[in-house]
PDB file of N, CA and C in Angstrom:
ATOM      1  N   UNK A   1     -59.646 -36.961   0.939  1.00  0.00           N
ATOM      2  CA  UNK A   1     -59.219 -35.593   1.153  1.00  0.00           C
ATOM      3  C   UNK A   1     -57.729 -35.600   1.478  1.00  0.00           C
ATOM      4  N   UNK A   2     -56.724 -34.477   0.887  1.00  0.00           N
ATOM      5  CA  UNK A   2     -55.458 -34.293   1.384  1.00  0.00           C
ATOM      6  C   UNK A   2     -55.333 -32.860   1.904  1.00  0.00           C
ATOM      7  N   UNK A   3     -54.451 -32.850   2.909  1.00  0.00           N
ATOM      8  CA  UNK A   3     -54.199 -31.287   3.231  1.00  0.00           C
ATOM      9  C   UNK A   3     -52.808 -31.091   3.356  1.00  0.00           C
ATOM     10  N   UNK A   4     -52.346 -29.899   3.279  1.00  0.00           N
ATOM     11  CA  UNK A   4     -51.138 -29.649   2.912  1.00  0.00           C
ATOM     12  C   UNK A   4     -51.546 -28.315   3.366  1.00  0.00           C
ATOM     13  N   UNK A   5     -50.451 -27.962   4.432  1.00  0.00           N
ATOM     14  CA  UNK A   5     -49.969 -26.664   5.174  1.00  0.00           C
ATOM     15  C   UNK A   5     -48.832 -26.138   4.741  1.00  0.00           C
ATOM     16  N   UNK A   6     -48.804 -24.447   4.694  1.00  0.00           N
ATOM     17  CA  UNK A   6     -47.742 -23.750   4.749  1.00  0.00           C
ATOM     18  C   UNK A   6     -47.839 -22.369   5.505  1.00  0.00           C
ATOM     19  N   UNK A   7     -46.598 -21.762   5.595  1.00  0.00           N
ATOM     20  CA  UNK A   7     -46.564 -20.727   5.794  1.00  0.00           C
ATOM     21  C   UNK A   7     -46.416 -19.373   4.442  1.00  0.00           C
ATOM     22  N   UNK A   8     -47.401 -19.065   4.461  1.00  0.00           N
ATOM     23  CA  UNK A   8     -47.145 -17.862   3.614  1.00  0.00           C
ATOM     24  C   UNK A   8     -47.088 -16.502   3.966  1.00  0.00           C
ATOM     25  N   UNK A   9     -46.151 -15.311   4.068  1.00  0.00           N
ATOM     26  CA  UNK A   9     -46.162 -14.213   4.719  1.00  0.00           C
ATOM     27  C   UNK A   9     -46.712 -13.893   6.411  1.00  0.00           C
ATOM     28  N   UNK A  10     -46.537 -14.942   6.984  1.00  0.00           N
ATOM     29  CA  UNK A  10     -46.794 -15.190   7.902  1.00  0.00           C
ATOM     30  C   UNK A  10     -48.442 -15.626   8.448  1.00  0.00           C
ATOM     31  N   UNK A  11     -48.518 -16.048   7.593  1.00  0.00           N
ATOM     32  CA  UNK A  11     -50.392 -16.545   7.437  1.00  0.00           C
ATOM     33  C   UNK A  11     -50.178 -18.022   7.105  1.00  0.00           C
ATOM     34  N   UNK A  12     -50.246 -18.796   7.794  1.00  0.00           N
ATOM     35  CA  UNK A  12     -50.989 -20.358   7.594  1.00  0.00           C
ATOM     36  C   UNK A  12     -52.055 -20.571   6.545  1.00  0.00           C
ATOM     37  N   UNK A  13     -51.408 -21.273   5.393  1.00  0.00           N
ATOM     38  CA  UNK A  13     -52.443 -21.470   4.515  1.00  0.00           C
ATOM     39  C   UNK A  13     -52.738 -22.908   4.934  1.00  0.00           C
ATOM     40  N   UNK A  14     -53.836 -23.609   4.396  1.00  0.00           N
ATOM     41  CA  UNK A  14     -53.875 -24.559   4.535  1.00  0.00           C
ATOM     42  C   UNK A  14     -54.942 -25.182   3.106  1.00  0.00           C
ATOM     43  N   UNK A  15     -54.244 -26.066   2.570  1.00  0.00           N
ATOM     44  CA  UNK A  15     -55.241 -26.763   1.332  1.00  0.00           C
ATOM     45  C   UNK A  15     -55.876 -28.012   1.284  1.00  0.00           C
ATOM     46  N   UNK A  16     -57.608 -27.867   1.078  1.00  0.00           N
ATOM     47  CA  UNK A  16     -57.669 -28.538   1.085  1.00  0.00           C
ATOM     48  C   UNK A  16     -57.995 -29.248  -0.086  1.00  0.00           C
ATOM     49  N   UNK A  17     -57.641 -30.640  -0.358  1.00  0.00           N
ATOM     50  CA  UNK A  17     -58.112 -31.093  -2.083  1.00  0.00           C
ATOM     51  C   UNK A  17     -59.153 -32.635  -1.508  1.00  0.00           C
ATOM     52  N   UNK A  18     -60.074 -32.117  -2.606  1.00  0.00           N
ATOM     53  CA  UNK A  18     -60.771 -33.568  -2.512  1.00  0.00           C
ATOM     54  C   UNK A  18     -62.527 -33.213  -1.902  1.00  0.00           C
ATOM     55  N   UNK A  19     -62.855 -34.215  -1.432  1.00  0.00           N
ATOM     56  CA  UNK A  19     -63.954 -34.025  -0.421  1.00  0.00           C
ATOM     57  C   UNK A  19     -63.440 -33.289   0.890  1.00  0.00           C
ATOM     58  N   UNK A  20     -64.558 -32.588   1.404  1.00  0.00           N
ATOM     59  CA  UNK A  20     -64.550 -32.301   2.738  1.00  0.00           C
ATOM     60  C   UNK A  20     -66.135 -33.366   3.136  1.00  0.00           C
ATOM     61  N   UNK A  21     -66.052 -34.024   3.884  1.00  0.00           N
ATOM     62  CA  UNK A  21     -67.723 -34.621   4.331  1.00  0.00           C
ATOM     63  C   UNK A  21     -66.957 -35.374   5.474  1.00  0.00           C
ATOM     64  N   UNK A  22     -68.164 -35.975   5.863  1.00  0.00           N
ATOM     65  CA  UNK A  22     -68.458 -36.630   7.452  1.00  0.00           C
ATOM     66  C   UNK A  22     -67.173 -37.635   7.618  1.00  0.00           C
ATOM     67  N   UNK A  23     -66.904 -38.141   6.798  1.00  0.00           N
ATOM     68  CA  UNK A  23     -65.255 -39.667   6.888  1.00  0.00           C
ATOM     69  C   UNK A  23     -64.150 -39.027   6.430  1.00  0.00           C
ATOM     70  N   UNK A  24     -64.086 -37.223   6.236  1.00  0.00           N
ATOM     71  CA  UNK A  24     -62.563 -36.728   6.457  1.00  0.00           C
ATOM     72  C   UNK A  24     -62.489 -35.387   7.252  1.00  0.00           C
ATOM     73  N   UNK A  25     -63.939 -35.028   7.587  1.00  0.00           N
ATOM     74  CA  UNK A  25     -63.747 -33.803   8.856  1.00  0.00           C
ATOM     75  C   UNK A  25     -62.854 -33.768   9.878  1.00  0.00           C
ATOM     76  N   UNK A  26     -62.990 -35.123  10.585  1.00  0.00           N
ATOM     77  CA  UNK A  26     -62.144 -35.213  11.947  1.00  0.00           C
ATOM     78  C   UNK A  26     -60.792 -34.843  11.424  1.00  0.00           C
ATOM     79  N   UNK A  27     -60.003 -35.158  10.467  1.00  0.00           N
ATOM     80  CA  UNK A  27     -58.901 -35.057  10.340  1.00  0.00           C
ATOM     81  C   UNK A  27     -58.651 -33.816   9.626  1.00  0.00           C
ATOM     82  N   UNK A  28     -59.498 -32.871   9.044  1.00  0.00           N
ATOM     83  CA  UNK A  28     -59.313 -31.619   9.218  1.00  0.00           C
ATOM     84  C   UNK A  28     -59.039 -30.876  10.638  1.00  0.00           C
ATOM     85  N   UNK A  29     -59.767 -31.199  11.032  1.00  0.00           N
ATOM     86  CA  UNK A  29     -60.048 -30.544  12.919  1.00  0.00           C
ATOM     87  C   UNK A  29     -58.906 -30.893  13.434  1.00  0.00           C
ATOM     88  N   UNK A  30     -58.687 -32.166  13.583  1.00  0.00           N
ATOM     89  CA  UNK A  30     -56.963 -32.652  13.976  1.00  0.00           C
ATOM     90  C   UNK A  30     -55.755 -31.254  13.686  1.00  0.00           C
ATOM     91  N   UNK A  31     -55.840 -31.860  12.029  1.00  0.00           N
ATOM     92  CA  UNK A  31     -54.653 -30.651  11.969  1.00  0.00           C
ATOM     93  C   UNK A  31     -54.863 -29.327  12.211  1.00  0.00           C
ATOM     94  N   UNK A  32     -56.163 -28.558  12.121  1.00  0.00           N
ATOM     95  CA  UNK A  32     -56.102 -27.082  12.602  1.00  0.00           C
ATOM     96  C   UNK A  32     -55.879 -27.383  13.983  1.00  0.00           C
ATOM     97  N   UNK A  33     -56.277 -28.095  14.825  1.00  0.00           N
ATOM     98  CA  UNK A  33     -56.081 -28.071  16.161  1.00  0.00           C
ATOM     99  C   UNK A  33     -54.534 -27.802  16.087  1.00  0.00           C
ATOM    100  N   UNK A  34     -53.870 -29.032  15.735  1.00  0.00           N
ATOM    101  CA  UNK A  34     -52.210 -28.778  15.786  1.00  0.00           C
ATOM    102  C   UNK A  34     -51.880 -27.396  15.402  1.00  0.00           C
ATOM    103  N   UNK A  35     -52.028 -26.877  13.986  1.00  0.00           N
ATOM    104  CA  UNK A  35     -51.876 -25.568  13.843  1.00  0.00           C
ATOM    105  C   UNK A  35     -51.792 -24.606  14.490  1.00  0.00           C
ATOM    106  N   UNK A  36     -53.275 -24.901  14.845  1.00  0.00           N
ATOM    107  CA  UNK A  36     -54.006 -23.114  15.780  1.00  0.00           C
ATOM    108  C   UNK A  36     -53.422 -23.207  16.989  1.00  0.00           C
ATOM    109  N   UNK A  37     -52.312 -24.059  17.932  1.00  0.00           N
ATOM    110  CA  UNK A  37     -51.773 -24.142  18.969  1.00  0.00           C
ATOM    111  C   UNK A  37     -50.586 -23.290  18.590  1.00  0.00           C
ATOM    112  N   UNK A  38     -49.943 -22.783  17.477  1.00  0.00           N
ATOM    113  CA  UNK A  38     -49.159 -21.550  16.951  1.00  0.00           C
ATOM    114  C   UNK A  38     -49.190 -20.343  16.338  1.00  0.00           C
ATOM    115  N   UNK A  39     -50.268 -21.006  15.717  1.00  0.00           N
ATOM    116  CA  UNK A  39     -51.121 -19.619  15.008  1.00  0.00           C
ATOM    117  C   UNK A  39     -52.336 -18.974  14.745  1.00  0.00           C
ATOM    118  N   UNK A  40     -52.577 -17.976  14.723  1.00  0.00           N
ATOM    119  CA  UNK A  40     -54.042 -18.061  15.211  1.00  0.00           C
ATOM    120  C   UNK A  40     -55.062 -17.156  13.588  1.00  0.00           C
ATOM    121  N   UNK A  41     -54.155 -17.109  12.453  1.00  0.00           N
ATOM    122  CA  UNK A  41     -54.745 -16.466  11.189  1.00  0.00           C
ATOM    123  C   UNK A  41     -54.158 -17.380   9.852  1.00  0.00           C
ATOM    124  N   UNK A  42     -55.404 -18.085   9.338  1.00  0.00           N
ATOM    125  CA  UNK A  42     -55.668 -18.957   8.565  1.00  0.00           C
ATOM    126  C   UNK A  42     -56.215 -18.307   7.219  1.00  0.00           C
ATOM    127  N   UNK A  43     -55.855 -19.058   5.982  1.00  0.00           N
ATOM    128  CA  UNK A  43     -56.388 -18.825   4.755  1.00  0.00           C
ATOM    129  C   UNK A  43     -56.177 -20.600   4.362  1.00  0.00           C
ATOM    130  N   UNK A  44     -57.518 -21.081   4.510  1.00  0.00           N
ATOM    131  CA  UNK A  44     -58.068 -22.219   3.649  1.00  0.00           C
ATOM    132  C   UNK A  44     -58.094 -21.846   2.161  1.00  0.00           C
ATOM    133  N   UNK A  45     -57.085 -22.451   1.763  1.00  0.00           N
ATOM    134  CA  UNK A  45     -57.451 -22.715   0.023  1.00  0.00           C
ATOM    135  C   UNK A  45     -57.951 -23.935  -0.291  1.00  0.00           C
ATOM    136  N   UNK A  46     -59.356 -23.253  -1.050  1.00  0.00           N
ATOM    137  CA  UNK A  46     -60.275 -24.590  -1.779  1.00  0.00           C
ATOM    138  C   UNK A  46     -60.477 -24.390  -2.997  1.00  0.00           C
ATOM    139  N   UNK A  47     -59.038 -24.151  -3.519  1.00  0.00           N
ATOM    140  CA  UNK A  47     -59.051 -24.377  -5.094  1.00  0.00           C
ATOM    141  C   UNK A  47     -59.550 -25.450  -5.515  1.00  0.00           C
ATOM    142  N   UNK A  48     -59.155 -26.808  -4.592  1.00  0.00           N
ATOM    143  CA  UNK A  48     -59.117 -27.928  -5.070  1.00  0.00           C
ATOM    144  C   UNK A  48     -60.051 -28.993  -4.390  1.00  0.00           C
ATOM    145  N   UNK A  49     -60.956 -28.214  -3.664  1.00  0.00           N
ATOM    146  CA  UNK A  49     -61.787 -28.878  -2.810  1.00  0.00           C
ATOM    147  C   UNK A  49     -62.911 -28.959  -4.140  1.00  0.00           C
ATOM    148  N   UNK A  50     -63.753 -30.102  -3.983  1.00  0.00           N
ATOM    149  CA  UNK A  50     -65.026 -30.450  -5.217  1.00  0.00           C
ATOM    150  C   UNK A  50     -66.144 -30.143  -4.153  1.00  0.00           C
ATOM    151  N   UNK A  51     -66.224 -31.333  -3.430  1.00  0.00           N
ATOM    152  CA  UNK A  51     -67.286 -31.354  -2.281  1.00  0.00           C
ATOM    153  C   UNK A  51     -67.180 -30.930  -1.164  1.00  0.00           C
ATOM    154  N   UNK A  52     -68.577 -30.178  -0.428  1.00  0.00           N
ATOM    155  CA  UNK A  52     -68.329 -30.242   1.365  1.00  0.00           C
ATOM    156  C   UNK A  52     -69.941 -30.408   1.920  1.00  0.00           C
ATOM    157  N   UNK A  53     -69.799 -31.202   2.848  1.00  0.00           N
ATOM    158  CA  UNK A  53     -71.196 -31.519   3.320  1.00  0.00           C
ATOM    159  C   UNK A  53     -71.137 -30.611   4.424  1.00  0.00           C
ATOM    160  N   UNK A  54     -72.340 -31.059   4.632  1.00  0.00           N
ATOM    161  CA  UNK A  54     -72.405 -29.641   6.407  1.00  0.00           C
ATOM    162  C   UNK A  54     -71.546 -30.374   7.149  1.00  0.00           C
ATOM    163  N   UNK A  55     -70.952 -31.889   7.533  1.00  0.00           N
ATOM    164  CA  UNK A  55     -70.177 -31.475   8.576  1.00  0.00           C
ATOM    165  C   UNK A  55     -68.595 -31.383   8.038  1.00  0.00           C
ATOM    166  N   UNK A  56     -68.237 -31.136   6.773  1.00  0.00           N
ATOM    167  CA  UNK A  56     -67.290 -30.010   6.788  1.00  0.00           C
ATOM    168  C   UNK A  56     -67.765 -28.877   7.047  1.00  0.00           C
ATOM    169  N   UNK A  57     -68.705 -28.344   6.597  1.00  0.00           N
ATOM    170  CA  UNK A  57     -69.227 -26.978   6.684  1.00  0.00           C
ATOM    171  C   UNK A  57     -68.716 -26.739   8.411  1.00  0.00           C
ATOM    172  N   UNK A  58     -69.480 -27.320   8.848  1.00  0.00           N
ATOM    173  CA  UNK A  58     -69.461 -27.082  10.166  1.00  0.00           C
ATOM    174  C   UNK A  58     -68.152 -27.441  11.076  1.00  0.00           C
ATOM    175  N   UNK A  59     -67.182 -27.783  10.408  1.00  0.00           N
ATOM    176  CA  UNK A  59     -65.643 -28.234  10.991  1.00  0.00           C
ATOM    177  C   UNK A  59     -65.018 -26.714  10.539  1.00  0.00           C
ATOM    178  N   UNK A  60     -64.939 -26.100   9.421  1.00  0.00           N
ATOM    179  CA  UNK A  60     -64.604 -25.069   9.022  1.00  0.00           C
ATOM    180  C   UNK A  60     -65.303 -24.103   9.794  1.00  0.00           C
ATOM    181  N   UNK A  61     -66.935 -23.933  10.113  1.00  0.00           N
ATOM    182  CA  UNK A  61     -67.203 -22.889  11.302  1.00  0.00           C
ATOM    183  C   UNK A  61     -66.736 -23.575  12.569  1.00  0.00           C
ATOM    184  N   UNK A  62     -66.231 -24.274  13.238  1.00  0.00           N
ATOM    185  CA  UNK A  62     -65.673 -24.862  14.183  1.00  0.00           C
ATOM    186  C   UNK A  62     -64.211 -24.420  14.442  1.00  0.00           C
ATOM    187  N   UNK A  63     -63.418 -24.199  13.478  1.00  0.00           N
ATOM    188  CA  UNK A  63     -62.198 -23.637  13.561  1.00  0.00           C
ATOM    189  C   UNK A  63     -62.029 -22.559  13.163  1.00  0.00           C
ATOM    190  N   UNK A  64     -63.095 -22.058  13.031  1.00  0.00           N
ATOM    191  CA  UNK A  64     -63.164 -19.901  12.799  1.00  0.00           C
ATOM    192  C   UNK A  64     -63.577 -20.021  14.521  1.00  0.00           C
ATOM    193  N   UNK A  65     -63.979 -20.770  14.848  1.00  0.00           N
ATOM    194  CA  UNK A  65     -64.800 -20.188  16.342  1.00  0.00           C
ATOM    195  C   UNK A  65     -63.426 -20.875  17.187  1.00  0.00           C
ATOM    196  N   UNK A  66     -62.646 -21.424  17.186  1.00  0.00           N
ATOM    197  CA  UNK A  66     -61.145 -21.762  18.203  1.00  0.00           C
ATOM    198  C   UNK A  66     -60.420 -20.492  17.991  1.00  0.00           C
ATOM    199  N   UNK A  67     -60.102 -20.010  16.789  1.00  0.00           N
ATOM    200  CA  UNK A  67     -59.472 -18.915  16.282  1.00  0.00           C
ATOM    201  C   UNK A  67     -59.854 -17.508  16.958  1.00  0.00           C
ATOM    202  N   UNK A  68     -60.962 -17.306  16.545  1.00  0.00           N
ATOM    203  CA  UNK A  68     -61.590 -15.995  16.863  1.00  0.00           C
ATOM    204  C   UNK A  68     -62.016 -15.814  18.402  1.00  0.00           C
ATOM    205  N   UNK A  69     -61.623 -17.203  19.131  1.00  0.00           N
ATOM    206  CA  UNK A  69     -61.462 -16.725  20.916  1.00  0.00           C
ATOM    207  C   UNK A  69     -59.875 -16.354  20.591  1.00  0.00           C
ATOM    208  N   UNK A  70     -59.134 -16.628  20.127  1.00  0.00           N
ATOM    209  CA  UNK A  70     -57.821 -16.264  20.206  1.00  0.00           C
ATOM    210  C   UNK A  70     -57.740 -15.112  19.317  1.00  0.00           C
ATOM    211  N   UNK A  71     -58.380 -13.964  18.840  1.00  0.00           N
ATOM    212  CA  UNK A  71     -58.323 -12.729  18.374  1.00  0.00           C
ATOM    213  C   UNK A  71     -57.935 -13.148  17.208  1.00  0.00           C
ATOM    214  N   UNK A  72     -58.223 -14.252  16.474  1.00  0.00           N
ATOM    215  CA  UNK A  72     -57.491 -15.087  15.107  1.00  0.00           C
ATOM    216  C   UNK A  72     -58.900 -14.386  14.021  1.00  0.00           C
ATOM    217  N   UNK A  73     -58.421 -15.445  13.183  1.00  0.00           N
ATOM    218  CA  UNK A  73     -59.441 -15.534  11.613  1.00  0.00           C
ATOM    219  C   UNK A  73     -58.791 -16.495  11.046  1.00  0.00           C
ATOM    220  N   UNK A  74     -60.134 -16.990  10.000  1.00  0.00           N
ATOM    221  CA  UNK A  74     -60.003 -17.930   9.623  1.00  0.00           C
ATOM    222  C   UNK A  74     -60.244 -17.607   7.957  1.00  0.00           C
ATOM    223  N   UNK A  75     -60.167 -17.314   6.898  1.00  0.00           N
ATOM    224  CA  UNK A  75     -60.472 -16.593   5.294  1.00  0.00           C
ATOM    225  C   UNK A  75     -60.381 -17.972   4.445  1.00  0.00           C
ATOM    226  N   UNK A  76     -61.036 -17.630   3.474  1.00  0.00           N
ATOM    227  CA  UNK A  76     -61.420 -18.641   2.207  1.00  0.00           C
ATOM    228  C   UNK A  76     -60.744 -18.096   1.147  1.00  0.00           C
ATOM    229  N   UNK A  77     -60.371 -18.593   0.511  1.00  0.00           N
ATOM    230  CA  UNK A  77     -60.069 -18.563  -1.131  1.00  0.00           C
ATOM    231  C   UNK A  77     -60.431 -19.732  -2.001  1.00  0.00           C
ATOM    232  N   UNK A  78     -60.777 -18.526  -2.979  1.00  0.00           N
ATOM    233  CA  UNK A  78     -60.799 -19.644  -4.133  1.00  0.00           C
ATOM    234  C   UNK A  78     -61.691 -20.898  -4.476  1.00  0.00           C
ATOM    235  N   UNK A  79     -62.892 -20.455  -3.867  1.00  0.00           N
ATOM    236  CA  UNK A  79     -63.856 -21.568  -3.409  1.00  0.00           C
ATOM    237  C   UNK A  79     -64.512 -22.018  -4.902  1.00  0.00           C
ATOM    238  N   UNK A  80     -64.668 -23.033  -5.277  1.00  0.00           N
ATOM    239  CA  UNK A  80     -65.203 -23.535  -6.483  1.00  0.00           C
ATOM    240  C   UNK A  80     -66.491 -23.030  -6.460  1.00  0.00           C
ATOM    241  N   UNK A  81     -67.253 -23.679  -7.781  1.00  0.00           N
ATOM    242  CA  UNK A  81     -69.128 -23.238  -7.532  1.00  0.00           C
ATOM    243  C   UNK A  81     -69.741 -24.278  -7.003  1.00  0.00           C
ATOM    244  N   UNK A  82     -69.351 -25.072  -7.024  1.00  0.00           N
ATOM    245  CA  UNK A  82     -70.152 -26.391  -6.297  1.00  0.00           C
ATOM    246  C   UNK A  82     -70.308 -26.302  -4.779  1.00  0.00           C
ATOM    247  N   UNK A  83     -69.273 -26.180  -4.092  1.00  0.00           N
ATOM    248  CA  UNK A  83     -68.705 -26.202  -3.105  1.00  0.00           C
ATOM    249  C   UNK A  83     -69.274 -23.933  -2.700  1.00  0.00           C
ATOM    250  N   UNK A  84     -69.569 -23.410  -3.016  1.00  0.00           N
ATOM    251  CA  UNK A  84     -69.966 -22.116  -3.402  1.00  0.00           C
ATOM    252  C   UNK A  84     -71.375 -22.005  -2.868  1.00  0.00           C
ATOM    253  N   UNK A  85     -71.851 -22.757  -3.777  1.00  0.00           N
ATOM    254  CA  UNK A  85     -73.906 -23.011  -3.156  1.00  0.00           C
ATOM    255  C   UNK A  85     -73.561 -23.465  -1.878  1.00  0.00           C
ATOM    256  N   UNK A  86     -72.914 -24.411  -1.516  1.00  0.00           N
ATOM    257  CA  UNK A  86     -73.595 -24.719  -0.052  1.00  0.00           C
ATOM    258  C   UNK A  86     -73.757 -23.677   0.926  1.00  0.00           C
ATOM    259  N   UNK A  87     -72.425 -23.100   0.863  1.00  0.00           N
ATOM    260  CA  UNK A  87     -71.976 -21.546   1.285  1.00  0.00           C
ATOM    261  C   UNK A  87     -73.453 -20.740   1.146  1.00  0.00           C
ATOM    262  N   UNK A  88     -73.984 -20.412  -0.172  1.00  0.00           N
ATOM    263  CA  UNK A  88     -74.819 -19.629  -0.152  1.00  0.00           C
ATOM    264  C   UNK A  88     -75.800 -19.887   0.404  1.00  0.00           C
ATOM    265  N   UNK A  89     -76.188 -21.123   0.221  1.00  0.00           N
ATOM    266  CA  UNK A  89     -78.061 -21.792   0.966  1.00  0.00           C
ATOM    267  C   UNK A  89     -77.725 -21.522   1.949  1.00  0.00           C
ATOM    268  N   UNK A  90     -76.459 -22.037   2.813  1.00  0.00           N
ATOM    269  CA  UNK A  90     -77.197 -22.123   4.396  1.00  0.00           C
ATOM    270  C   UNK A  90     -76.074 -20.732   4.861  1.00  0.00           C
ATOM    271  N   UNK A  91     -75.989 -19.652   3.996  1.00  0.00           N
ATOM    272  CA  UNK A  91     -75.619 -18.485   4.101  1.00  0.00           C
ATOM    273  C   UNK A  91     -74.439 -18.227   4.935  1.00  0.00           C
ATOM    274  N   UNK A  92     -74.151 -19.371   5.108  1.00  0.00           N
ATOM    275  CA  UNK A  92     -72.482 -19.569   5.721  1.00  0.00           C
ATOM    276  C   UNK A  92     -71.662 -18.115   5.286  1.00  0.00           C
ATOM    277  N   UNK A  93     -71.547 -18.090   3.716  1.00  0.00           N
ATOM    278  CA  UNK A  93     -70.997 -16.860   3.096  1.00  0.00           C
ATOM    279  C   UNK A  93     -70.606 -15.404   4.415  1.00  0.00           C
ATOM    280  N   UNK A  94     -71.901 -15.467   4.890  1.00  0.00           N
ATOM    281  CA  UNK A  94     -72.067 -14.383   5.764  1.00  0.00           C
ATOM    282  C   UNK A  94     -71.528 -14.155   6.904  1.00  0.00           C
ATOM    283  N   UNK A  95     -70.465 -15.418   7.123  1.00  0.00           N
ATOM    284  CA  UNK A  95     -69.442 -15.103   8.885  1.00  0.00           C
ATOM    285  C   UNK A  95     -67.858 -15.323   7.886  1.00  0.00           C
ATOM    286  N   UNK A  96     -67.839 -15.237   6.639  1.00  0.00           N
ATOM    287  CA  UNK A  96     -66.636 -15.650   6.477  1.00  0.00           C
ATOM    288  C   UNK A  96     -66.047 -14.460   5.594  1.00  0.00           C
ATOM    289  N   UNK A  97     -64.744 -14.075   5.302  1.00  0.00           N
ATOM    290  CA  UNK A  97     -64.277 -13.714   4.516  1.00  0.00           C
ATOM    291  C   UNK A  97     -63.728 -14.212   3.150  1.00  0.00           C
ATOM    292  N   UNK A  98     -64.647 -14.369   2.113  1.00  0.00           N
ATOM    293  CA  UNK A  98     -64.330 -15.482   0.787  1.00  0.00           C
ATOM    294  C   UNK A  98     -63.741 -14.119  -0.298  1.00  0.00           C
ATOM    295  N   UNK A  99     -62.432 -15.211  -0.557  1.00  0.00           N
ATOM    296  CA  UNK A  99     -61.850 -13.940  -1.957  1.00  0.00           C
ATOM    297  C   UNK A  99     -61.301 -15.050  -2.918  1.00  0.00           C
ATOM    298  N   UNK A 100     -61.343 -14.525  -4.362  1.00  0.00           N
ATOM    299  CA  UNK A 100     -61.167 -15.358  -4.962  1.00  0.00           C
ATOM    300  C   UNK A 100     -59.990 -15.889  -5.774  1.00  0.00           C
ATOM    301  N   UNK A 101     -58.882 -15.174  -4.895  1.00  0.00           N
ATOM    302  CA  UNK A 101     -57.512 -15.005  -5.259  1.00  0.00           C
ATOM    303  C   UNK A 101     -56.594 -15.532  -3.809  1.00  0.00           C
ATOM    304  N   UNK A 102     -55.970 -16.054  -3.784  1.00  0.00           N
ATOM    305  CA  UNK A 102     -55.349 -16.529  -2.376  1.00  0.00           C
ATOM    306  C   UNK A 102     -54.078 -15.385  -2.364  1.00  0.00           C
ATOM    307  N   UNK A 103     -53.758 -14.716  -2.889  1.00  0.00           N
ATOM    308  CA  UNK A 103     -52.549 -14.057  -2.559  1.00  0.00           C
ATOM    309  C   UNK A 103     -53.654 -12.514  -1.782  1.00  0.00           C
ATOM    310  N   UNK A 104     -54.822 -12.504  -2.765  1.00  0.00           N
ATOM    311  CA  UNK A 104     -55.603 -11.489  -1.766  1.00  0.00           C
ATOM    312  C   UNK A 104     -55.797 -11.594  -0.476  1.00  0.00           C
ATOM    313  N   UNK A 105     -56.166 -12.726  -0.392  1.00  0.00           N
ATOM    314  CA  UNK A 105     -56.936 -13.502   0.554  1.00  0.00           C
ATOM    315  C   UNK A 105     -55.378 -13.157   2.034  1.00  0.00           C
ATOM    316  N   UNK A 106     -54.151 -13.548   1.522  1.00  0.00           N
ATOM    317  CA  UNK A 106     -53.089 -13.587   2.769  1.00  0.00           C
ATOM    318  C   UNK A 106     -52.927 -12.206   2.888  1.00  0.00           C
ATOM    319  N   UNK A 107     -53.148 -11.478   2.063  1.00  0.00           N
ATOM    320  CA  UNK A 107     -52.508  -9.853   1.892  1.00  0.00           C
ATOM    321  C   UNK A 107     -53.631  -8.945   2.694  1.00  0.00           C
ATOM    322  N   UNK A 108     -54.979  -9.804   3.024  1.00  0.00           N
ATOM    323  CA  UNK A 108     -56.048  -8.773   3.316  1.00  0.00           C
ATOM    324  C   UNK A 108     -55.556  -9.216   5.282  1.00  0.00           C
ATOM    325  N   UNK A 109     -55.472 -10.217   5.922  1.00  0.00           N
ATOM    326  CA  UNK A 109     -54.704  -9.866   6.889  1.00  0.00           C
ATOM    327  C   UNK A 109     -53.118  -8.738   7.215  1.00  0.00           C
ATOM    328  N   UNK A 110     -52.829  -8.441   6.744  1.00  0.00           N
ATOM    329  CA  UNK A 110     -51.417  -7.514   6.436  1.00  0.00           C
ATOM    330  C   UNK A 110     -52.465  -6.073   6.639  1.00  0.00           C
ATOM    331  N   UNK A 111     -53.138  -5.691   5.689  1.00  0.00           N
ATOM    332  CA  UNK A 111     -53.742  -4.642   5.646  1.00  0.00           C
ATOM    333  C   UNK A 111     -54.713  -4.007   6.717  1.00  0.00           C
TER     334      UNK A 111
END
């Protein structure tokens, strides 16, 4: 897995490419930790993400829940279909905001 942060319109994107699973979660969590100590509204782009096991799943609801004590959010873009089902089975879909355009995705905080 690689991640690569920016600032876009004042929204922290953050990308991830590759796997998300159990031997590169921690180091997701790492860097939102660093992050979310400045900012507290995130747009994960997973254009480029293939895989995520539940404990990405669950590192990604892990850093909507640091955020959202800090009046934050955490939004999806661009989520592949693979990576899509897991979302749907264990209905994850349903605490997140998923859009399938990342410029939506930064613009729907603004609004």
């Amino acid at each position: 897995m690689q991640l690569n942060s920016y600032d876009k319109n004042g929204i922290t994107v953050i990308e991830i490419e590759g796997r998300l699973d159990a031997s590169c979660a921690p180091a997701l969590k790492t860097k939102f930790k660093e992050l979310s100590a400045k900012q507290n509204n995130f747009v994960l782009d997973l254009s480029k993400m293939d895989y995520i096991d539940s404990t990405g799943l669950g590192t990604i609801v892990s850093c909507l829940k640091v955020v959202s004590e800090a009046s934050g959010d955490v939004k999806l873009a661009c989520l592949k279909d693979k990576p899509r089902m897991i979302f749907e089975i264990t209905r994850a879909y349903k605490i997140f905001d998923i859009f399938d355009d990342l410029n939506a995705a930064v613009e729907s905080f603004i609004q």
